[in-house]
N, C-alpha and C. Protein backbone atom coordinates (compact mmCIF):
# COMPACT_ATOMS: atom_id res chain seq x y z
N UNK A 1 -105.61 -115.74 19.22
CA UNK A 1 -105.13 -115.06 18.02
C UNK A 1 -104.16 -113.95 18.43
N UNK A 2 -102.89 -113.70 17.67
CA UNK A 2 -102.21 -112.88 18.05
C UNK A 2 -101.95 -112.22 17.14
N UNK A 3 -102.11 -110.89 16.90
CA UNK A 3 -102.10 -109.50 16.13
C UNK A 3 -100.32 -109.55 15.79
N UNK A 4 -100.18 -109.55 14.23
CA UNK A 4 -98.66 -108.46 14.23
C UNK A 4 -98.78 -107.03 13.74
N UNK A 5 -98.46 -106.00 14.55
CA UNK A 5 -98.10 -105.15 14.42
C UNK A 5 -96.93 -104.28 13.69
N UNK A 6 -95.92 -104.92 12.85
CA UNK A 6 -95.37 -104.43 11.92
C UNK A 6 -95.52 -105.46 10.74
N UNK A 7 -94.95 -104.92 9.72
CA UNK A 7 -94.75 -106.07 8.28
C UNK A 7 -93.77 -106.39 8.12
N UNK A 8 -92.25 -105.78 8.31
CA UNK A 8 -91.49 -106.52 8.06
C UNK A 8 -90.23 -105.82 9.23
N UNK A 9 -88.86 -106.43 8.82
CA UNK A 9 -87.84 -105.79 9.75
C UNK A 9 -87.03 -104.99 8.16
N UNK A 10 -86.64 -104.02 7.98
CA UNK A 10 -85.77 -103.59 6.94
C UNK A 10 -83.70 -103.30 7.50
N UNK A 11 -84.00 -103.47 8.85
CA UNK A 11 -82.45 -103.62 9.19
C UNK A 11 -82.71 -104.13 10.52
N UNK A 12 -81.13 -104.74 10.65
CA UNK A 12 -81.54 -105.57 12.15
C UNK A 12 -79.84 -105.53 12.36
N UNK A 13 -79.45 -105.20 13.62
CA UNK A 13 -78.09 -105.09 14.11
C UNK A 13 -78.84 -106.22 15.36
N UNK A 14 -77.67 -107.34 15.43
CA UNK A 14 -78.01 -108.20 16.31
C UNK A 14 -77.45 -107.25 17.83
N UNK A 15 -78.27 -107.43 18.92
CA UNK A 15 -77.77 -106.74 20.10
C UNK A 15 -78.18 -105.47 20.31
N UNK A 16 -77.93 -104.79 19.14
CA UNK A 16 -78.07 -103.39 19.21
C UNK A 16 -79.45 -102.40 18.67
N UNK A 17 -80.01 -102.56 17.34
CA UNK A 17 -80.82 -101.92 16.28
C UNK A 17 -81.43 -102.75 15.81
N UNK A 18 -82.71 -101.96 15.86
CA UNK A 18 -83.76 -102.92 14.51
C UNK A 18 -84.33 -102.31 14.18
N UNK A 19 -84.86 -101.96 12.49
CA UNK A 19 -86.14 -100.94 12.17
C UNK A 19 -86.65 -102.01 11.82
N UNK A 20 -87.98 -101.35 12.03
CA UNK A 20 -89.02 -102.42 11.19
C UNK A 20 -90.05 -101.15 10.72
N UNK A 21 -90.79 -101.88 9.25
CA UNK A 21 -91.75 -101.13 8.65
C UNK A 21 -93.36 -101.58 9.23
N UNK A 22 -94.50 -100.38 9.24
CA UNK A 22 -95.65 -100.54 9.48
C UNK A 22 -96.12 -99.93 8.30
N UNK A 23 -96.83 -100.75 7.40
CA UNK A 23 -98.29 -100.00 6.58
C UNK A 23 -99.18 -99.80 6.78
N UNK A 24 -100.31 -98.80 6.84
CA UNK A 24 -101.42 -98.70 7.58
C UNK A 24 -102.14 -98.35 6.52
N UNK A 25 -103.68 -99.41 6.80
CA UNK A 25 -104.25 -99.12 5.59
C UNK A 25 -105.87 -99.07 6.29
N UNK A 26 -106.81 -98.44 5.33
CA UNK A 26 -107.92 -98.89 5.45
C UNK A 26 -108.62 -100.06 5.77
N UNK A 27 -107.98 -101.28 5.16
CA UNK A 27 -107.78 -102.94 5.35
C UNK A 27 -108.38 -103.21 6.77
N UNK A 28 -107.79 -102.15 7.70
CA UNK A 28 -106.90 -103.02 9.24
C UNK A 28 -108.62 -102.49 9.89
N UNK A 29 -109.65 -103.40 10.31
CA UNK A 29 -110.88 -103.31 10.98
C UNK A 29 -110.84 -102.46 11.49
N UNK A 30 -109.98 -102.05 12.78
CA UNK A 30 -110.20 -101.46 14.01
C UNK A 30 -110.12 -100.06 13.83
N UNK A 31 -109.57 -99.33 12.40
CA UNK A 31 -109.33 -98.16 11.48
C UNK A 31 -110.64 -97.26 11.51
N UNK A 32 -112.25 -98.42 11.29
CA UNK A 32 -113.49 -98.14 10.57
C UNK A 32 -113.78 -97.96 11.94
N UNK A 33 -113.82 -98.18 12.99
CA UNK A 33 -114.42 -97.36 14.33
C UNK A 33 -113.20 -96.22 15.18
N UNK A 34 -112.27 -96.24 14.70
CA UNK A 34 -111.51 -95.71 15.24
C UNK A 34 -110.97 -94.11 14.79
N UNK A 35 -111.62 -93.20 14.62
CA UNK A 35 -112.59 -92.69 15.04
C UNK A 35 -113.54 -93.09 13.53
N UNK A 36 -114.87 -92.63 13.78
CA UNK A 36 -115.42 -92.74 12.72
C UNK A 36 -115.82 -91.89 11.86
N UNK A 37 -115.81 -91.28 10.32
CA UNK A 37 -115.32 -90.73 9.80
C UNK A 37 -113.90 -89.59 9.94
N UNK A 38 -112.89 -90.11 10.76
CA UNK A 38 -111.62 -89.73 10.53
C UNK A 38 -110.87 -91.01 11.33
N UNK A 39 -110.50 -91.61 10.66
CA UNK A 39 -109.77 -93.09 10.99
C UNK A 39 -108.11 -92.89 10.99
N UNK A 40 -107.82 -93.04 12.42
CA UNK A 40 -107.02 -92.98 13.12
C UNK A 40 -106.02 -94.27 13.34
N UNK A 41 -104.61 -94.27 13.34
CA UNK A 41 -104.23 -96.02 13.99
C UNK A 41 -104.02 -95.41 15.57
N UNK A 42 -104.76 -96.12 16.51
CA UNK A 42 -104.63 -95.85 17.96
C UNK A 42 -103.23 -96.18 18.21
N UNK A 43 -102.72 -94.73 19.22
CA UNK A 43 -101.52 -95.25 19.75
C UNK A 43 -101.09 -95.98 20.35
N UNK A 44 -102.24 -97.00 21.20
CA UNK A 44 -101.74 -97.79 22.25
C UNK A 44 -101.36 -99.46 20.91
N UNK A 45 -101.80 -99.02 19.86
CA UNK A 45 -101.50 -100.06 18.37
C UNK A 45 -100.12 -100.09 18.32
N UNK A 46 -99.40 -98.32 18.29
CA UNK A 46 -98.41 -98.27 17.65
C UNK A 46 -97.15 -98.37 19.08
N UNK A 47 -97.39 -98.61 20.30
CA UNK A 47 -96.63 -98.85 21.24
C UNK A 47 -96.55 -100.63 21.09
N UNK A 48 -97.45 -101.31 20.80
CA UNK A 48 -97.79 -102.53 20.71
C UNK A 48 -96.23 -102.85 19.31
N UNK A 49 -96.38 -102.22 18.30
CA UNK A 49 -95.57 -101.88 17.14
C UNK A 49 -94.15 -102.07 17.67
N UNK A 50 -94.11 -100.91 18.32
CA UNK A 50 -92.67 -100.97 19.11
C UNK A 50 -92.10 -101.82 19.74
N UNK A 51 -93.07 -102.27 20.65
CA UNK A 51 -92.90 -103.38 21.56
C UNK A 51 -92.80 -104.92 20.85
N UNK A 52 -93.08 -105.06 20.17
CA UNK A 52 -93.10 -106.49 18.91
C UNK A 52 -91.82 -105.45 18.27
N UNK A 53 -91.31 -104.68 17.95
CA UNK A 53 -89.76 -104.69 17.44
C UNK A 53 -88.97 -104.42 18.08
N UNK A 54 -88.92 -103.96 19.37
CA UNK A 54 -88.21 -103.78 20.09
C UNK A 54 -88.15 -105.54 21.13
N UNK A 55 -89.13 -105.85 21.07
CA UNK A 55 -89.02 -107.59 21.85
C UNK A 55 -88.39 -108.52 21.17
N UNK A 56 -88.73 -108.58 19.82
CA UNK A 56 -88.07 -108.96 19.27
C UNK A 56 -86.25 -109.08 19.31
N UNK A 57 -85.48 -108.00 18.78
CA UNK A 57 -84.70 -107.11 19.38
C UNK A 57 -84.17 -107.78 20.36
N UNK A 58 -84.61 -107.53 21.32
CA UNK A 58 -84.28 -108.40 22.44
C UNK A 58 -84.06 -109.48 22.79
N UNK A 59 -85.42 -110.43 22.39
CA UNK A 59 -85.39 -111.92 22.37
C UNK A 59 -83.84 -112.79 21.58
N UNK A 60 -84.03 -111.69 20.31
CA UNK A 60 -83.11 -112.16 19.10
C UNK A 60 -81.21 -112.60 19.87
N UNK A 61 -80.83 -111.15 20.63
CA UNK A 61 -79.90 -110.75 21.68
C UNK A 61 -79.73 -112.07 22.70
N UNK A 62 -80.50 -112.74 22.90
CA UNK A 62 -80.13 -113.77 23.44
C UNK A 62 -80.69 -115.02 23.12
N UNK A 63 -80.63 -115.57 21.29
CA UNK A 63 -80.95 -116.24 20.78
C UNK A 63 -82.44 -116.69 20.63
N UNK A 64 -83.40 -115.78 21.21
CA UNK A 64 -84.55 -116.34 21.42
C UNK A 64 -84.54 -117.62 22.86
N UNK A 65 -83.54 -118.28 23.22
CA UNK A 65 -83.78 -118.55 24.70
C UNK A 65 -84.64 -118.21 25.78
N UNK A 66 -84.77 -116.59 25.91
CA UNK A 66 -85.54 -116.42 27.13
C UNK A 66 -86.86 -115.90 26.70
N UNK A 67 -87.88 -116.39 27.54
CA UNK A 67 -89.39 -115.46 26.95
C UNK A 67 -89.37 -114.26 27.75
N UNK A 68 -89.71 -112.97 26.40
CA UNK A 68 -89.15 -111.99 26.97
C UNK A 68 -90.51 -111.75 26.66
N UNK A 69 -91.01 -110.21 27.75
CA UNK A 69 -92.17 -110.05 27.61
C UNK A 69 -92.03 -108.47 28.10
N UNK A 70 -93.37 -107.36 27.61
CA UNK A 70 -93.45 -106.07 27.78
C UNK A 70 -93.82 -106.25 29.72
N UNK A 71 -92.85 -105.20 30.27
CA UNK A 71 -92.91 -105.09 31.79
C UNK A 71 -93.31 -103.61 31.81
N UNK A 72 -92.99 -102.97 31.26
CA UNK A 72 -93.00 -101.16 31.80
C UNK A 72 -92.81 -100.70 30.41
N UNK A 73 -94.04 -99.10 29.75
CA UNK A 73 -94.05 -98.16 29.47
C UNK A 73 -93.65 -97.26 29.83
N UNK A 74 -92.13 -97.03 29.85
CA UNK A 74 -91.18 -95.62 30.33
C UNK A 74 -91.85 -94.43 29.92
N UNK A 75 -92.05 -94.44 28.85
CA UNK A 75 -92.32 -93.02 28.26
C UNK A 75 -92.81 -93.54 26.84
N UNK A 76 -94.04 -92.50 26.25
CA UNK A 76 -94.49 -92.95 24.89
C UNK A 76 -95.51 -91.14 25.09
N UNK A 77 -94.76 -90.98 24.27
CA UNK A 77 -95.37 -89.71 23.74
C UNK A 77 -95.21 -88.78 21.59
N UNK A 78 -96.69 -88.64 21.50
CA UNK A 78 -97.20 -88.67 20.01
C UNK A 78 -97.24 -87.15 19.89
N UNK A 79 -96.38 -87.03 18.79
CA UNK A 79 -96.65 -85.72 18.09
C UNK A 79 -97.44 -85.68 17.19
N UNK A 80 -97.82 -86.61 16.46
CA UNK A 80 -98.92 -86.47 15.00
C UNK A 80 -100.05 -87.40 14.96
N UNK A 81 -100.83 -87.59 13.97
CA UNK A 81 -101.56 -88.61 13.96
C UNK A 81 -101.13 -89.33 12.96
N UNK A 82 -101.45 -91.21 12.61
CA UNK A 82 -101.32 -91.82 12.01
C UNK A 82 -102.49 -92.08 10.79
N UNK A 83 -102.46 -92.13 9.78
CA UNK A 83 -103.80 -92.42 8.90
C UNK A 83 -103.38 -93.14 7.92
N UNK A 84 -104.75 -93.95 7.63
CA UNK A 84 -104.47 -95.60 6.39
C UNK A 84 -103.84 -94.11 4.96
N UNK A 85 -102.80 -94.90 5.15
CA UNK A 85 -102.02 -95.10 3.47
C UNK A 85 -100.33 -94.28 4.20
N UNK A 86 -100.41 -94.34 5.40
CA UNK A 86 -99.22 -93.92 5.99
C UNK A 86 -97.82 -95.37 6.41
N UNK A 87 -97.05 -94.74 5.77
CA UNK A 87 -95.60 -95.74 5.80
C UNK A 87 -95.01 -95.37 7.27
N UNK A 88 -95.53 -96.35 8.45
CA UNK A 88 -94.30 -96.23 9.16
C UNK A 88 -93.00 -96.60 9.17
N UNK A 89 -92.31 -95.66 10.19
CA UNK A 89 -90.64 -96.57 10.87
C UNK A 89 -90.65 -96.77 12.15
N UNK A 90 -90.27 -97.69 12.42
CA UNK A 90 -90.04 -98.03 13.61
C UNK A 90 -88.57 -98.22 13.81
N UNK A 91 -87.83 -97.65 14.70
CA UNK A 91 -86.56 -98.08 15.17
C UNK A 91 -86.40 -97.83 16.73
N UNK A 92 -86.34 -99.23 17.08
CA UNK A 92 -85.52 -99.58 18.33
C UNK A 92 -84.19 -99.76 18.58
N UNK A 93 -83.81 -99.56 20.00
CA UNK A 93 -82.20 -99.63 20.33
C UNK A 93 -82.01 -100.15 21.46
N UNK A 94 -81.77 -101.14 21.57
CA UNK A 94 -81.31 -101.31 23.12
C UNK A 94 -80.58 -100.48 23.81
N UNK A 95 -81.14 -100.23 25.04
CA UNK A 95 -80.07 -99.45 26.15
C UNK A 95 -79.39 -100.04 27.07
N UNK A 96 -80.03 -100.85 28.25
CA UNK A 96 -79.18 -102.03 28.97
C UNK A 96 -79.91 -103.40 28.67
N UNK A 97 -78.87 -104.75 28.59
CA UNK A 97 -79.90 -105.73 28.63
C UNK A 97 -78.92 -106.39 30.33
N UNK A 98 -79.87 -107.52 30.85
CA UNK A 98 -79.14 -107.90 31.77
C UNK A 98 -79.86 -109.42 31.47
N UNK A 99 -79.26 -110.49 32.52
CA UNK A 99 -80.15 -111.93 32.47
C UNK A 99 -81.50 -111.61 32.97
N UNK A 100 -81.86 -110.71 34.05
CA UNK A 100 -83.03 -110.22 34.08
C UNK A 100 -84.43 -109.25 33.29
N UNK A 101 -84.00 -108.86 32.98
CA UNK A 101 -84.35 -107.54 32.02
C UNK A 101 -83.72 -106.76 30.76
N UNK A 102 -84.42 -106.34 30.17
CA UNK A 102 -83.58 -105.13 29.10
C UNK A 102 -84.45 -104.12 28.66
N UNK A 103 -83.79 -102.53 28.69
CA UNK A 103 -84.82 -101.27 28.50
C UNK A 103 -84.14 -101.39 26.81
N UNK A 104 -85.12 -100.53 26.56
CA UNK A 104 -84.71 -99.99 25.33
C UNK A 104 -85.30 -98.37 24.80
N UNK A 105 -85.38 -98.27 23.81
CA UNK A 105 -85.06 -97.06 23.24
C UNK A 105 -86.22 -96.45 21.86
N UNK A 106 -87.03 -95.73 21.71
CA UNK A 106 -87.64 -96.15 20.43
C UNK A 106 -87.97 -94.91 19.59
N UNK A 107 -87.82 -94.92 18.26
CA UNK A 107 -88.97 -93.66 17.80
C UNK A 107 -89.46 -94.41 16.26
N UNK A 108 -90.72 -93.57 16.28
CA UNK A 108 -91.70 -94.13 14.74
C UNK A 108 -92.05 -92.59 14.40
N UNK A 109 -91.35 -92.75 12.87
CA UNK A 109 -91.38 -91.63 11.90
C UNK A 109 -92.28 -91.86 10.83
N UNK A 110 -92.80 -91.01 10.09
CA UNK A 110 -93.48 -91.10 8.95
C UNK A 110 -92.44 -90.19 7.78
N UNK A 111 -92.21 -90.35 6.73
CA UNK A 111 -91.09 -89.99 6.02
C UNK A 111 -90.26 -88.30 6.52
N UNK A 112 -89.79 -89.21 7.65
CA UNK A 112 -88.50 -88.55 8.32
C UNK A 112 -89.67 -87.83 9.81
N UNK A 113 -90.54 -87.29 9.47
CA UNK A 113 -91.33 -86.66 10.63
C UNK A 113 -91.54 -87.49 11.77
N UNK A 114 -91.12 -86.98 12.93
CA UNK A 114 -90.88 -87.68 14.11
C UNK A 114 -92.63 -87.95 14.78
N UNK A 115 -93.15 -88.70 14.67
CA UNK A 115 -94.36 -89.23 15.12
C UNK A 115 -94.50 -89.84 16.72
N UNK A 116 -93.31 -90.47 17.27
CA UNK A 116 -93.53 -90.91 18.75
C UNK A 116 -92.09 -90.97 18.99
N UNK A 117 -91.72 -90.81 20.51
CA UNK A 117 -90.69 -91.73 21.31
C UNK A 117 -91.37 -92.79 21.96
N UNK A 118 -90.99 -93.74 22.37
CA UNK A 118 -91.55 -94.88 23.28
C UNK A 118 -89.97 -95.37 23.79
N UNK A 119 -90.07 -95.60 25.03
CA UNK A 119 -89.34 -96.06 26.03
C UNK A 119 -89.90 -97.44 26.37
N UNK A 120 -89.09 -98.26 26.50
CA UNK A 120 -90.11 -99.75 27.15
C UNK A 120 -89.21 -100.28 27.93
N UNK A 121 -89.46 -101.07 28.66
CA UNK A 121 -88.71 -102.17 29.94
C UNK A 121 -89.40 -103.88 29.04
N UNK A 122 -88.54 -104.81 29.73
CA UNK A 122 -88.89 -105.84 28.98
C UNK A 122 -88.58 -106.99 30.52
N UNK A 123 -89.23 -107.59 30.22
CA UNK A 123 -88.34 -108.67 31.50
C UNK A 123 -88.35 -109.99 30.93
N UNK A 124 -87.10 -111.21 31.18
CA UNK A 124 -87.34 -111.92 31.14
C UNK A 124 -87.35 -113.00 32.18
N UNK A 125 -88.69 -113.54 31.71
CA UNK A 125 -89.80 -113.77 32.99
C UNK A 125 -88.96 -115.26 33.65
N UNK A 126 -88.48 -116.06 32.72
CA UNK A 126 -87.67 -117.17 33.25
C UNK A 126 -86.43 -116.75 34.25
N UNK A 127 -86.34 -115.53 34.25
CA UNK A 127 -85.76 -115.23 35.33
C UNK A 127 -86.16 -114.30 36.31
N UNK A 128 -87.08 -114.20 36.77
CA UNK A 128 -87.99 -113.29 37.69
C UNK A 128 -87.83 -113.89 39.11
N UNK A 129 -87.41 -112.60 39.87
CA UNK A 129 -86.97 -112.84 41.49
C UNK A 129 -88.06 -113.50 42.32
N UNK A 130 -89.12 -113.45 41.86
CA UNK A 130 -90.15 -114.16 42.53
C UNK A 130 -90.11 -115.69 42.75
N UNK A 131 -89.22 -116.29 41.83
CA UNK A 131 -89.15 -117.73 41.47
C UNK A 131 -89.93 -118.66 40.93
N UNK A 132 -91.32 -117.66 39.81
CA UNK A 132 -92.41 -118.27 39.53
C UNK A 132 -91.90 -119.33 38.48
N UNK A 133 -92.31 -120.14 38.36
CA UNK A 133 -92.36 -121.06 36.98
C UNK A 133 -92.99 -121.39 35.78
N UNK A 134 -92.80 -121.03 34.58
CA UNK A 134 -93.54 -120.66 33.05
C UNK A 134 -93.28 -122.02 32.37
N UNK A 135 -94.53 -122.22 31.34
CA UNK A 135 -93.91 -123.75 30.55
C UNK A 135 -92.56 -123.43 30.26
N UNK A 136 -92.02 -125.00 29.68
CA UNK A 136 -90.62 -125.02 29.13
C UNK A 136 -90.41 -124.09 27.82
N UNK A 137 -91.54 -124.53 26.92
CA UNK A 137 -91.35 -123.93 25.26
C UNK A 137 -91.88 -122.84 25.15
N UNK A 138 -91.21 -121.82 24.34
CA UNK A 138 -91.12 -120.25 24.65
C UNK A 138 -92.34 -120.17 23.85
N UNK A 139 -93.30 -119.22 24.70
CA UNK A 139 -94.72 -118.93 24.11
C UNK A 139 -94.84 -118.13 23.80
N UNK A 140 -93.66 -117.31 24.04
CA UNK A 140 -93.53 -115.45 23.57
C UNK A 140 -93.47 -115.67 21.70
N UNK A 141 -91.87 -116.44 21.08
CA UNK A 141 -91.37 -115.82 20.28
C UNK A 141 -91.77 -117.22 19.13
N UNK A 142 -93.09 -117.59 19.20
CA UNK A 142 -93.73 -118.31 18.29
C UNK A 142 -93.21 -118.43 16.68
N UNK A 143 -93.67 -118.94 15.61
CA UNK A 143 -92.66 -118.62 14.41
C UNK A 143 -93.31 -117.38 13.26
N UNK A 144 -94.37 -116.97 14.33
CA UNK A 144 -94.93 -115.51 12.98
C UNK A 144 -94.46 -114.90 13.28
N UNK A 145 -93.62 -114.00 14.94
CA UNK A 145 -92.90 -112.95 15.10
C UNK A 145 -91.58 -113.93 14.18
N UNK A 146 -90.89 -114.86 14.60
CA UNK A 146 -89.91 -115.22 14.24
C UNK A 146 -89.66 -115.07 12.82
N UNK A 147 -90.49 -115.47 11.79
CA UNK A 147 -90.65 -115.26 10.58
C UNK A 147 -90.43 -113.95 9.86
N UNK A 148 -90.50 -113.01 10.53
CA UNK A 148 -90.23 -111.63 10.43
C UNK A 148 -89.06 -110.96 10.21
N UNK A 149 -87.90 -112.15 10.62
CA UNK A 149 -86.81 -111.68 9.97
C UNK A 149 -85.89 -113.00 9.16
N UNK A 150 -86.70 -113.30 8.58
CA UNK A 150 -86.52 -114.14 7.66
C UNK A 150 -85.49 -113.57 6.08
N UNK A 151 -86.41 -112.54 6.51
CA UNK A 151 -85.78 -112.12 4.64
C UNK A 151 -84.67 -110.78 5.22
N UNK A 152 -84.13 -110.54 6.32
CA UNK A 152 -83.36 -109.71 6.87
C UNK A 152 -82.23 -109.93 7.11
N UNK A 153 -80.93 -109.70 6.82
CA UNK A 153 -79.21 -110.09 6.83
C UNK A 153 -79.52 -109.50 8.21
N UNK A 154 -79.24 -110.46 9.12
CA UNK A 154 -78.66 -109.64 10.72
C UNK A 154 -77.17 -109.49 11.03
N UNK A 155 -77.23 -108.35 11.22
CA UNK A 155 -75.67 -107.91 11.20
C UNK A 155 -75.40 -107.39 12.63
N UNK A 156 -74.04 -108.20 12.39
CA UNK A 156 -73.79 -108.63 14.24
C UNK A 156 -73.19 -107.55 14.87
N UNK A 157 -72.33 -108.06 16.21
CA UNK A 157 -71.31 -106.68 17.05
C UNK A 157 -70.63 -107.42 16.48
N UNK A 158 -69.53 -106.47 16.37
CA UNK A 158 -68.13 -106.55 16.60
C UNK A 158 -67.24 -107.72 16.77
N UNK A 159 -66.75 -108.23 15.41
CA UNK A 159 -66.26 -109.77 16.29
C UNK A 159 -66.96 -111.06 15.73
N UNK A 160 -68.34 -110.95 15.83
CA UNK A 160 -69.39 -111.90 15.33
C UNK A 160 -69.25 -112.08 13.90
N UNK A 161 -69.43 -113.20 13.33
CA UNK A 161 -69.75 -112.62 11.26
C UNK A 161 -71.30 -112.70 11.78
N UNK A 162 -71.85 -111.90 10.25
CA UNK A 162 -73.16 -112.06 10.11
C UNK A 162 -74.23 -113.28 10.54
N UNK A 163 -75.07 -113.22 10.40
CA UNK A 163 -75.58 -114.55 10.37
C UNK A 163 -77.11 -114.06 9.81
N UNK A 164 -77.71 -114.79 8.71
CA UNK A 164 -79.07 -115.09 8.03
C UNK A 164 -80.26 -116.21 8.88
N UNK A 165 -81.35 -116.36 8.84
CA UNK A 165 -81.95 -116.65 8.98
C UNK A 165 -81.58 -117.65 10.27
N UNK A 166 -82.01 -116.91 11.51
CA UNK A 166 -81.68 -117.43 12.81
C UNK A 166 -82.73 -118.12 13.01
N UNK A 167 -83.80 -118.06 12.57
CA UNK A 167 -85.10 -118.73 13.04
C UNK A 167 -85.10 -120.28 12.69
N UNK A 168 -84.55 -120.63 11.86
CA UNK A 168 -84.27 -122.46 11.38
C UNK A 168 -85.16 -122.68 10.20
């Protein structure tokens, strides 16, 4: 079973930007032990958040082709706490991508209040110096992350026209 961590994408720059929204509600199990009577969304949830929009992000950048996967936590540091009935943002940015890897860039606000930076590394593993070998069909970018930007105009660099619903 695989957890999504945001609900939707609300802008998406192909290459470059993506926000995506998180709702946090009472709903979400792990809320009712976390702490108990003051229910918290754990941050290592909301790096997970990032990392599913910021991989995304990434994956998207090179058509979904390569399985891209979380390599390195640069930096992730929380100024506030999160609590059910709170609207996140999430916005990622790419910083370098290469055929090997791509860092990126991140912060999650609650209406405008700066709640985290997160830094992440990403690698993609079909190209890893080791020369290991992964199945053929990408196990990363399945069609529930993919589905996610379904209802999102991705708007390209420079040069590109737009393009809608990349997922098929």
């Amino acid at each position: 079973m695989r957890w999504i961590w945001i609900d939707k994408f609300i802008e998406f720059q192909s290459g470059r930007r993506a926000v995506a929204v998180k709702n946090v509600t009472l709903a979400e199990e792990h809320l009712h032990d976390h702490f108990p009577g003051f229910p918290v969304m754990p941050e290592c949830l909301m790096i997970e958040g990032m990392a599913q929009t910021a991989g995304i992000l990434v994956g998207e950048a090179k058509n979904f082709e390569e399985k891209v996967i979380l390599a390195k936590i640069s930096k992730a540091v929380f100024f506030d706490f999160v609590v059910p009935g709170d609207s996140l943002r999430l916005e990622a940015q790419i910083g370098t991508i290469s055929p090997e890897a791509a860092s990126t860039n991140g912060r999650i606000t609650r209406e405008n209040q700066l709640i985290a930076e997160i830094e992440l590394m990403f690698s993609h593993i079909d190209q890893n110096l080791a020369g290991k070998k992964f199945p053929e069909e990408n196990f990363v970018f399945t069609g529930m992350f993919t589905s996610l930007l379904r209802d999102v105009v991705l708007e390209s660099t420079p040069g590109d026209s737009p393009r809608t619903e990349p997922c098929g």
